[in-house]
C-alpha atoms as a PDB file:
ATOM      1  CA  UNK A   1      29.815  21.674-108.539  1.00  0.00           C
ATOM      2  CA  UNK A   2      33.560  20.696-107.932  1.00  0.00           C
ATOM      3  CA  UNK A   3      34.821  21.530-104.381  1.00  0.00           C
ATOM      4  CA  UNK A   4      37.539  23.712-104.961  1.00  0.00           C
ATOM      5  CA  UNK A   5      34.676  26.354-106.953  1.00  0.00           C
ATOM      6  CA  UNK A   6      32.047  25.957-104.234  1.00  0.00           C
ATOM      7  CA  UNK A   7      34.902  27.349-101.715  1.00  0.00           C
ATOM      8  CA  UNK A   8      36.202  29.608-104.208  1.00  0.00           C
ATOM      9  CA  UNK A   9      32.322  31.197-104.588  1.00  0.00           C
ATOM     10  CA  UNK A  10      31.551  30.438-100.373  1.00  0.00           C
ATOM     11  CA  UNK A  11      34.323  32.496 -99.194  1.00  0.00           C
ATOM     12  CA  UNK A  12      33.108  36.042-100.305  1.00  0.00           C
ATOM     13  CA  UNK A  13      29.999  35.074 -99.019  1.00  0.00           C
ATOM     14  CA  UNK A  14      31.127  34.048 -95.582  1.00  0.00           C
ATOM     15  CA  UNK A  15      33.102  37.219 -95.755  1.00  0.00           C
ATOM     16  CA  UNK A  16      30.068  39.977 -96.531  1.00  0.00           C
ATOM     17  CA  UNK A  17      27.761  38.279 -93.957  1.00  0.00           C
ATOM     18  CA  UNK A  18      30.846  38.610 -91.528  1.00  0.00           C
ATOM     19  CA  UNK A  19      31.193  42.366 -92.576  1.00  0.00           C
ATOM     20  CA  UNK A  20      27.276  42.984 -92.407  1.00  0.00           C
ATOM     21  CA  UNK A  21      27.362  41.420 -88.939  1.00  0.00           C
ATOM     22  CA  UNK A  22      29.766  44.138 -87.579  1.00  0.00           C
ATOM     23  CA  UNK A  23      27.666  46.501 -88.887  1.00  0.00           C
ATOM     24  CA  UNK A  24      26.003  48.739 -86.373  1.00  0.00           C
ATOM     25  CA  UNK A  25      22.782  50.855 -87.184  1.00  0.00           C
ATOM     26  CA  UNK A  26      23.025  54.840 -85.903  1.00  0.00           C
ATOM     27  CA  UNK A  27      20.835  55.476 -82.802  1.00  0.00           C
ATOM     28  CA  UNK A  28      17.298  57.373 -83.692  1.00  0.00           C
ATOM     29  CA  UNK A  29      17.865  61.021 -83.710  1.00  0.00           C
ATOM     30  CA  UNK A  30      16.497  62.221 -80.286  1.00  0.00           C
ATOM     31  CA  UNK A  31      13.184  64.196 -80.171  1.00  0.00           C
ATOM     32  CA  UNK A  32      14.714  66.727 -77.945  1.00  0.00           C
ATOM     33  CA  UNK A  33      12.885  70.254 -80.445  1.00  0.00           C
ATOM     34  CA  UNK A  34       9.197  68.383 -79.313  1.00  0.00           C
ATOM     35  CA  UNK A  35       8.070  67.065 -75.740  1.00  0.00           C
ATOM     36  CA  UNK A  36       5.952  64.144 -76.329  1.00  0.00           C
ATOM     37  CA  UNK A  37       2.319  63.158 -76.958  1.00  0.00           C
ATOM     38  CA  UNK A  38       1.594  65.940 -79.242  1.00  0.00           C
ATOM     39  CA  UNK A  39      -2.405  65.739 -77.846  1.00  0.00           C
ATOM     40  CA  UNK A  40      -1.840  65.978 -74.920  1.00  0.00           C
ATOM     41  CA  UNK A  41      -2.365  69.641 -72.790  1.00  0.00           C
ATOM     42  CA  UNK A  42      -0.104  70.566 -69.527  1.00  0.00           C
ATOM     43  CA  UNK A  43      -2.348  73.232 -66.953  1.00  0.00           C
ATOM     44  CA  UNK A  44      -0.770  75.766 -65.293  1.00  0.00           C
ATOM     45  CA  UNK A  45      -2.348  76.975 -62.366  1.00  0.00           C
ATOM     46  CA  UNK A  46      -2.029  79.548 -59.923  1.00  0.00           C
ATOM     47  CA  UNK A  47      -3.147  82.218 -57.976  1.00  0.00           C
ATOM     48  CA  UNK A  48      -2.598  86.042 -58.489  1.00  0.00           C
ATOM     49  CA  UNK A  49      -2.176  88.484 -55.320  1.00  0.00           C
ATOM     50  CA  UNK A  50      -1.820  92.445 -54.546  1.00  0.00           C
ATOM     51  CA  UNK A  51      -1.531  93.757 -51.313  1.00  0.00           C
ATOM     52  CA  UNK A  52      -2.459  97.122 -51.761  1.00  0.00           C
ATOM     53  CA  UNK A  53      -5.976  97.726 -50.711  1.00  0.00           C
ATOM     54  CA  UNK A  54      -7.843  98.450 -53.866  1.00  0.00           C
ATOM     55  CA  UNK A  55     -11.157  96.972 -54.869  1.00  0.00           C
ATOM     56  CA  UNK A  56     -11.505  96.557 -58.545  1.00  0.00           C
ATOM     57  CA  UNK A  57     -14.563  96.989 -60.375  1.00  0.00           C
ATOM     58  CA  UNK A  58     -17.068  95.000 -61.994  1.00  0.00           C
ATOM     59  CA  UNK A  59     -15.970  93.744 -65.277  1.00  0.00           C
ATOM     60  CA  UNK A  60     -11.840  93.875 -64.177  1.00  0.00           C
ATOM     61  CA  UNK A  61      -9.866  91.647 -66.547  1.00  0.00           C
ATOM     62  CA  UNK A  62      -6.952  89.296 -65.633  1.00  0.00           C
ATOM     63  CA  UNK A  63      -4.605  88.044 -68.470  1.00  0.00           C
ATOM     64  CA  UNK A  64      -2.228  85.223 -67.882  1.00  0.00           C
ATOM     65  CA  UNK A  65       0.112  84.479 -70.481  1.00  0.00           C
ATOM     66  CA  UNK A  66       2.837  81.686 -70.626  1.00  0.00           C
ATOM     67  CA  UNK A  67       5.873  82.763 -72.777  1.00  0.00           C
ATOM     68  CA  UNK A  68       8.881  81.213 -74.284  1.00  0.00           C
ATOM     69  CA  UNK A  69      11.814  82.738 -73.179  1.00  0.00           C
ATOM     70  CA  UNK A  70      13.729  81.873 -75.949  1.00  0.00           C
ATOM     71  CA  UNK A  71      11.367  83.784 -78.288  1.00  0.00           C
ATOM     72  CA  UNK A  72      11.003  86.934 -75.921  1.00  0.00           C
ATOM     73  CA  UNK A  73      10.299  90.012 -77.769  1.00  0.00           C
ATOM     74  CA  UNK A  74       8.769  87.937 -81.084  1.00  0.00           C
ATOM     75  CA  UNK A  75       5.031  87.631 -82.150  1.00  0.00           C
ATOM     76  CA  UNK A  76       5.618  83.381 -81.345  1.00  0.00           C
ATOM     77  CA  UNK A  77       6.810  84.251 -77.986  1.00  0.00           C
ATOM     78  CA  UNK A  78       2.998  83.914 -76.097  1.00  0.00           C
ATOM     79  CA  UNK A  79       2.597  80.266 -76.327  1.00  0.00           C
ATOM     80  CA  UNK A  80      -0.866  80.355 -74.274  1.00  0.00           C
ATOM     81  CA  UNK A  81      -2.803  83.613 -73.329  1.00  0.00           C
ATOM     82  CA  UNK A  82      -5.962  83.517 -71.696  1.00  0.00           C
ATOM     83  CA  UNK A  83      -7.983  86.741 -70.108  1.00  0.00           C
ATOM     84  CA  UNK A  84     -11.098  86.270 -67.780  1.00  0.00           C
ATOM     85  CA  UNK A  85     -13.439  88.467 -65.993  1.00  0.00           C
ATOM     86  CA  UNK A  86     -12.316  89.046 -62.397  1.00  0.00           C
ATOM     87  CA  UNK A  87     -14.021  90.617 -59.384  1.00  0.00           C
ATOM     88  CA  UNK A  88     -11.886  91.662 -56.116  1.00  0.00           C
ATOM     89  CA  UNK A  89      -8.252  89.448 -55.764  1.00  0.00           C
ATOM     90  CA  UNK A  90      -7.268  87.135 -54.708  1.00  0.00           C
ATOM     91  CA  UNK A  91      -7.332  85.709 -58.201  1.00  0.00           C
ATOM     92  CA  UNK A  92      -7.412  81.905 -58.899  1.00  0.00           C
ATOM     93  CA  UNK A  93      -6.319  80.981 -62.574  1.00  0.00           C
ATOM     94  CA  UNK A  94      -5.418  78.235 -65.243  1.00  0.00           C
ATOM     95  CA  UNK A  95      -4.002  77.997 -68.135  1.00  0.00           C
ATOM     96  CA  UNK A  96      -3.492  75.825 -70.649  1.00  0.00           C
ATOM     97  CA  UNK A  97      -0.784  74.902 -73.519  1.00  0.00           C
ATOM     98  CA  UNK A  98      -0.730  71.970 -76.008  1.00  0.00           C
ATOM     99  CA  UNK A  99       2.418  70.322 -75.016  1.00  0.00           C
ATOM    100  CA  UNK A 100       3.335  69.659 -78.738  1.00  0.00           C
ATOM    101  CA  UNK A 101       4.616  73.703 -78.094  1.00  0.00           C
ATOM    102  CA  UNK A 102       6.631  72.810 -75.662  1.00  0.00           C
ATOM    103  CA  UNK A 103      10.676  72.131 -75.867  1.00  0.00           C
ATOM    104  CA  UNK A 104      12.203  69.501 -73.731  1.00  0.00           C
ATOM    105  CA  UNK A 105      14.599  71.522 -71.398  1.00  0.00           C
ATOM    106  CA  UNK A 106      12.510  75.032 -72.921  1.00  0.00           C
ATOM    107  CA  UNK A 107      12.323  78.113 -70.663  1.00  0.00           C
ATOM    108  CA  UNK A 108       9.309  79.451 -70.213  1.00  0.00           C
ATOM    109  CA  UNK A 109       7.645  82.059 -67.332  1.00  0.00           C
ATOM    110  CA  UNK A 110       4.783  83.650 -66.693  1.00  0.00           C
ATOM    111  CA  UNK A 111       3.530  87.578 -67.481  1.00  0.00           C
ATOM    112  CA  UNK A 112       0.642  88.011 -65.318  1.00  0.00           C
ATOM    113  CA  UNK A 113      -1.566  91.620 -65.119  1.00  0.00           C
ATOM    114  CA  UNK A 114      -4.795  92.666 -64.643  1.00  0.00           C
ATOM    115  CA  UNK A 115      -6.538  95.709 -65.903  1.00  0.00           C
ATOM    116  CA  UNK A 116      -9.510  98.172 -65.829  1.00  0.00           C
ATOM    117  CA  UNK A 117     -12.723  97.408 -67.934  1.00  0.00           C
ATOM    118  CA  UNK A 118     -11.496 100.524 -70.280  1.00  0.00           C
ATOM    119  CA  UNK A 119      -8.255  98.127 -70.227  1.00  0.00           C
ATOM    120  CA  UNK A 120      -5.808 100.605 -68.149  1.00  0.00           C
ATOM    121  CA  UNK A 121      -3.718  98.384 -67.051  1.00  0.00           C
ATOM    122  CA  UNK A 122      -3.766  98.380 -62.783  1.00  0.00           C
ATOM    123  CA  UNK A 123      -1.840  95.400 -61.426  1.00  0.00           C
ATOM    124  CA  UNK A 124       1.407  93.515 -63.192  1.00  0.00           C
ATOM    125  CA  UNK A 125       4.025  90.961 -62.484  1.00  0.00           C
ATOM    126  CA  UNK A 126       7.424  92.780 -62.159  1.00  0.00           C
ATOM    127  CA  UNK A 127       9.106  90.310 -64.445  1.00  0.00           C
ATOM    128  CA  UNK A 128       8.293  86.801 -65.785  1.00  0.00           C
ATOM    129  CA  UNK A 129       7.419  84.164 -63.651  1.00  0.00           C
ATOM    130  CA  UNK A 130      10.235  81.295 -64.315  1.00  0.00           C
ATOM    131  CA  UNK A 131       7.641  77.873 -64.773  1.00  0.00           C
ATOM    132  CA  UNK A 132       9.259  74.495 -65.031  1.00  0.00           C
ATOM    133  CA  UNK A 133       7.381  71.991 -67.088  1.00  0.00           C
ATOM    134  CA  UNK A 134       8.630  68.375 -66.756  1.00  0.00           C
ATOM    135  CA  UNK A 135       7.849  66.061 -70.407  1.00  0.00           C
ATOM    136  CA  UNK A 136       5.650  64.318 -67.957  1.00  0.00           C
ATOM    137  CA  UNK A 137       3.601  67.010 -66.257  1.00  0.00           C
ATOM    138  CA  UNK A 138      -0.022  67.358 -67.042  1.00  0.00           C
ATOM    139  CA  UNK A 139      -0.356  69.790 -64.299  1.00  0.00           C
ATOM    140  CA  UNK A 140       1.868  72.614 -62.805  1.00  0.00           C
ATOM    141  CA  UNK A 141       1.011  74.506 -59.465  1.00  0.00           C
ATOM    142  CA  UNK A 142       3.365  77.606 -59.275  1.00  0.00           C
ATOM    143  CA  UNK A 143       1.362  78.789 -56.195  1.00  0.00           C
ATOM    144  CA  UNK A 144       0.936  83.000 -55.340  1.00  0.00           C
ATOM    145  CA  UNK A 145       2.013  85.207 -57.701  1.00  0.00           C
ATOM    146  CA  UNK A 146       2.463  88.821 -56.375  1.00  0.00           C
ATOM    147  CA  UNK A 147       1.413  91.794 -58.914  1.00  0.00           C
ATOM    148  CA  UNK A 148       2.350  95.241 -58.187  1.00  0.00           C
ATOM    149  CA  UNK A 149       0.708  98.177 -58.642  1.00  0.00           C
ATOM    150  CA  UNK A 150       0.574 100.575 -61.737  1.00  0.00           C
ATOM    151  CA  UNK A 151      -0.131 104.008 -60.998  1.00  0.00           C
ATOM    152  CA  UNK A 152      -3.162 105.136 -63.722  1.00  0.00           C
ATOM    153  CA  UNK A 153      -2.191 108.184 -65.656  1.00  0.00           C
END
């Protein structure tokens, strides 16, 4: 091949590798919707108080339910709900959620009540409890929760 071809065909050549050099790929889109390691589980634990001086009988009930705020008031709002048999308070609990539920950044609180074994509801949490899960917590400890009293009918 005569010199003045091979630069004529090495030129475009040298120019496309220079222009695929500068080339930059886009950054990975963030998985900001999903907190990590989808198997994984974060615990929530606790303990639920009243003050008033009110035994409860056998076969009470305590539900603990951990709710996206962002959903409040929507069938998908209770990400975790779980209900146990309880005797007289002070009432220890956990709870768990699969972390693949959980938002990086989400909102979410706790609704905490406990109720008769006819399921009149007796003791409740004024409002949501605010809980802060980290992407890296596997537990949480948001220590004494006070419930107030609900007046039967």
């Amino acid at each position: 091949m005569p010199a003045p071809l091979f630069r004529a065909c090495l030129a475009p050549l040298l120019a496309a590798l220079a222009l695929a050099a500068c080339q930059t790929t886009p950054p990975a889109a963030p998985e900001a919707a999903v907190m990590p390691d989808t198997d994984a589980r974060v615990r929530i634990q606790g303990e639920a108080v009243y003050f008033e001086k009110i035994l409860m009988p056998e076969g009470a009930r305590l539900r603990v339910q951990l709710i996206d705020d962002s959903l409040a008031d929507t069938p998908q709002a209770v990400l975790s709900d779980a209900v146990t048999t309880v005797g007289n308070g002070p009432y220890e609990f956990a709870i768990d959620v699969a972390r693949a539920q959980l938002r990086e950044g989400g909102r979410y609180g706790l609704h905490v009540s406990v109720s008769m074994p006819d399921g009149a509801l007796r003791f409740v949490t004024d409002s949501r409890v605010p809980v802060t899960i980290a992407a890296d917590s596997l537990d949480v400890h948001v220590g004494r929760i006070r419930l107030r009293h609900v007046q039967p009918d």
